[in-house]
Protein backbone atom coordinates (compact mmCIF):
# COMPACT_ATOMS: atom_id res chain seq x y z
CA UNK A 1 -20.70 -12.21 -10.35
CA UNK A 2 -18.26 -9.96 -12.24
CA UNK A 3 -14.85 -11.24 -13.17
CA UNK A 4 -12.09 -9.39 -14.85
CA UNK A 5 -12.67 -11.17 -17.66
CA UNK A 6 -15.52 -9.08 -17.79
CA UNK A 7 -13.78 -5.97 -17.34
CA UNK A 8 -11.11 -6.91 -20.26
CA UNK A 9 -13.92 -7.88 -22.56
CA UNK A 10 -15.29 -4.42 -22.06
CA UNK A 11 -11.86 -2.73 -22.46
CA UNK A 12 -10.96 -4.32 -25.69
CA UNK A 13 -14.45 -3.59 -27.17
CA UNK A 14 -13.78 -0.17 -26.67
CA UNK A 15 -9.97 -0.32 -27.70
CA UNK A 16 -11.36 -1.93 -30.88
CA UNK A 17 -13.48 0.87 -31.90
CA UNK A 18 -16.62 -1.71 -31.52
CA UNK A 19 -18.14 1.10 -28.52
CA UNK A 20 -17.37 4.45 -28.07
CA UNK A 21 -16.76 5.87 -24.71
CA UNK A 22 -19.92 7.66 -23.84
CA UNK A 23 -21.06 3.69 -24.14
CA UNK A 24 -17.99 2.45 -22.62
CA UNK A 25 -18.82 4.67 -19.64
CA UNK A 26 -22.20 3.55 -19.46
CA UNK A 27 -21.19 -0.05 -19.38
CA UNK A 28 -18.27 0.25 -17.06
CA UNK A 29 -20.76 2.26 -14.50
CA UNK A 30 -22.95 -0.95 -14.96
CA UNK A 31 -20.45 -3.83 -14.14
CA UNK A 32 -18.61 -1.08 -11.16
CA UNK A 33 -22.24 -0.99 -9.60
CA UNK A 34 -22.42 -4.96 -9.59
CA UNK A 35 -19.29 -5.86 -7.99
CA UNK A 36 -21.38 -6.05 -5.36
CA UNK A 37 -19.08 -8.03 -2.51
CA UNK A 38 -16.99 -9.89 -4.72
CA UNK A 39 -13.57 -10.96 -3.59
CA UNK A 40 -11.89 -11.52 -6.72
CA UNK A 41 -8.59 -9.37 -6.50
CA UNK A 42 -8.24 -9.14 -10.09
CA UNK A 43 -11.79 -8.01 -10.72
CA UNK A 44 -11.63 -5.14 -7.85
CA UNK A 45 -7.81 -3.96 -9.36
CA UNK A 46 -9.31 -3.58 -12.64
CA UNK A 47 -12.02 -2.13 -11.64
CA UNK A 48 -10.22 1.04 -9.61
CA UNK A 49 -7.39 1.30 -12.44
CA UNK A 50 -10.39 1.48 -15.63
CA UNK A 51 -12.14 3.70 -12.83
CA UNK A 52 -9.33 6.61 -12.08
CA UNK A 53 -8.37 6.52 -16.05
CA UNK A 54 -12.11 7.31 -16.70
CA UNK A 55 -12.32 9.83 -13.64
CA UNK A 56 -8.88 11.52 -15.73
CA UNK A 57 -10.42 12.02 -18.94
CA UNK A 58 -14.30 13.17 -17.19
CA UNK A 59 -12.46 15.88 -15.56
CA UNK A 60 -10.37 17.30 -18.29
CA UNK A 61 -6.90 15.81 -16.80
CA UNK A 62 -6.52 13.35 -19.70
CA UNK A 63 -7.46 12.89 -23.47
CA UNK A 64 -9.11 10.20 -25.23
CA UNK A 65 -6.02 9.47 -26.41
CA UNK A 66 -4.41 9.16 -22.82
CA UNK A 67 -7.57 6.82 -22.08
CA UNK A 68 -6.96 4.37 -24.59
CA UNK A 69 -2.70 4.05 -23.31
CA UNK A 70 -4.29 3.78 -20.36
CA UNK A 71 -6.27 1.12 -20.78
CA UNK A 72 -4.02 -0.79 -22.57
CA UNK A 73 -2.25 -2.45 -19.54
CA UNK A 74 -5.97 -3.82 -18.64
CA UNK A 75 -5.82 -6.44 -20.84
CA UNK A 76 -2.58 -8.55 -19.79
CA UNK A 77 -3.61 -11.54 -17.71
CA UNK A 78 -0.77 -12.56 -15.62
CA UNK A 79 -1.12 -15.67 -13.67
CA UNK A 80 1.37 -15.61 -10.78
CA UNK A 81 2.51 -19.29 -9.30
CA UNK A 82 2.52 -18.82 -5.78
CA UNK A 83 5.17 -21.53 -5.17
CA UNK A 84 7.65 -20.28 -7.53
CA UNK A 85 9.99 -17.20 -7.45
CA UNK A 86 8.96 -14.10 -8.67
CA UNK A 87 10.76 -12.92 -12.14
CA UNK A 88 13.85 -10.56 -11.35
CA UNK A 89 14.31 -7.85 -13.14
CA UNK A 90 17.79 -6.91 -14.19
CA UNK A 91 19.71 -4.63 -16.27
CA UNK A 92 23.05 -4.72 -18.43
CA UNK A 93 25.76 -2.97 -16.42
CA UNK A 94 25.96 0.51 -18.37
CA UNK A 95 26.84 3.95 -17.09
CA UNK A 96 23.54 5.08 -14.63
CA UNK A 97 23.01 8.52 -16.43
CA UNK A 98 22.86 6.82 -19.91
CA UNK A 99 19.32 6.72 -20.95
CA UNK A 100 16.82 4.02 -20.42
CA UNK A 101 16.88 1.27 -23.02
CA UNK A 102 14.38 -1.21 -22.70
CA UNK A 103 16.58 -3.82 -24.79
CA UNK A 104 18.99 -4.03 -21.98
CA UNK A 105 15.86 -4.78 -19.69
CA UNK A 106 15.73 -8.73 -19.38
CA UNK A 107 13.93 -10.95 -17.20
CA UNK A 108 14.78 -14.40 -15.30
């Protein structure tokens, strides 16, 4: 069965430079084709968001370059308690047309 693990072993081969993305491609297209009925959540997310950032770049919307940002994101594992509270998200009071700094951004 594939796992997301599998997915974000793929992803950072390619982010490494260890495949290139004609192989990537090929390799992705294999593990897509044997999700099969799977059920992990993780596994079928990953799959779609690897899936429309490939789809961007095959059709001329997006670079290699774009890809790779893309991709990125694919390789933070969050485990999510489902007994505890989700983090909040909250910002430093400042004026709302000031521009976004992310070191006012905390979480609790």
């Amino acid at each position: 069965m594939v796992s997301a693990n599998h997915f974000r072993e793929l992803v950072s081969e390619y982010l490494r430079g260890v495949i290139n993305l004609e192989l990537f491609s090929k390799r992705f297209a294999a593990l897509f084709d044997n999700m099969g009925g799977s059920e992990d959540a993780v596994a079928i997310r990953l799959s779609y968001q690897i899936e429309s950032a490939l789809a961007d770049v095959s059709v001329g919307f997006a670079s290699e370059a774009d890809l790779r940002d893309a991709l990125v994101p694919c390789l933070t594992v969050v485990d999510i308690d489902p007994d505890s509270r989700a983090p909040k998200q909250t910002v430093k009071k400042s004026e709302a047309s000031a521009p976004y700094d992310p070191a006012e951004v905390s979480f609790a």
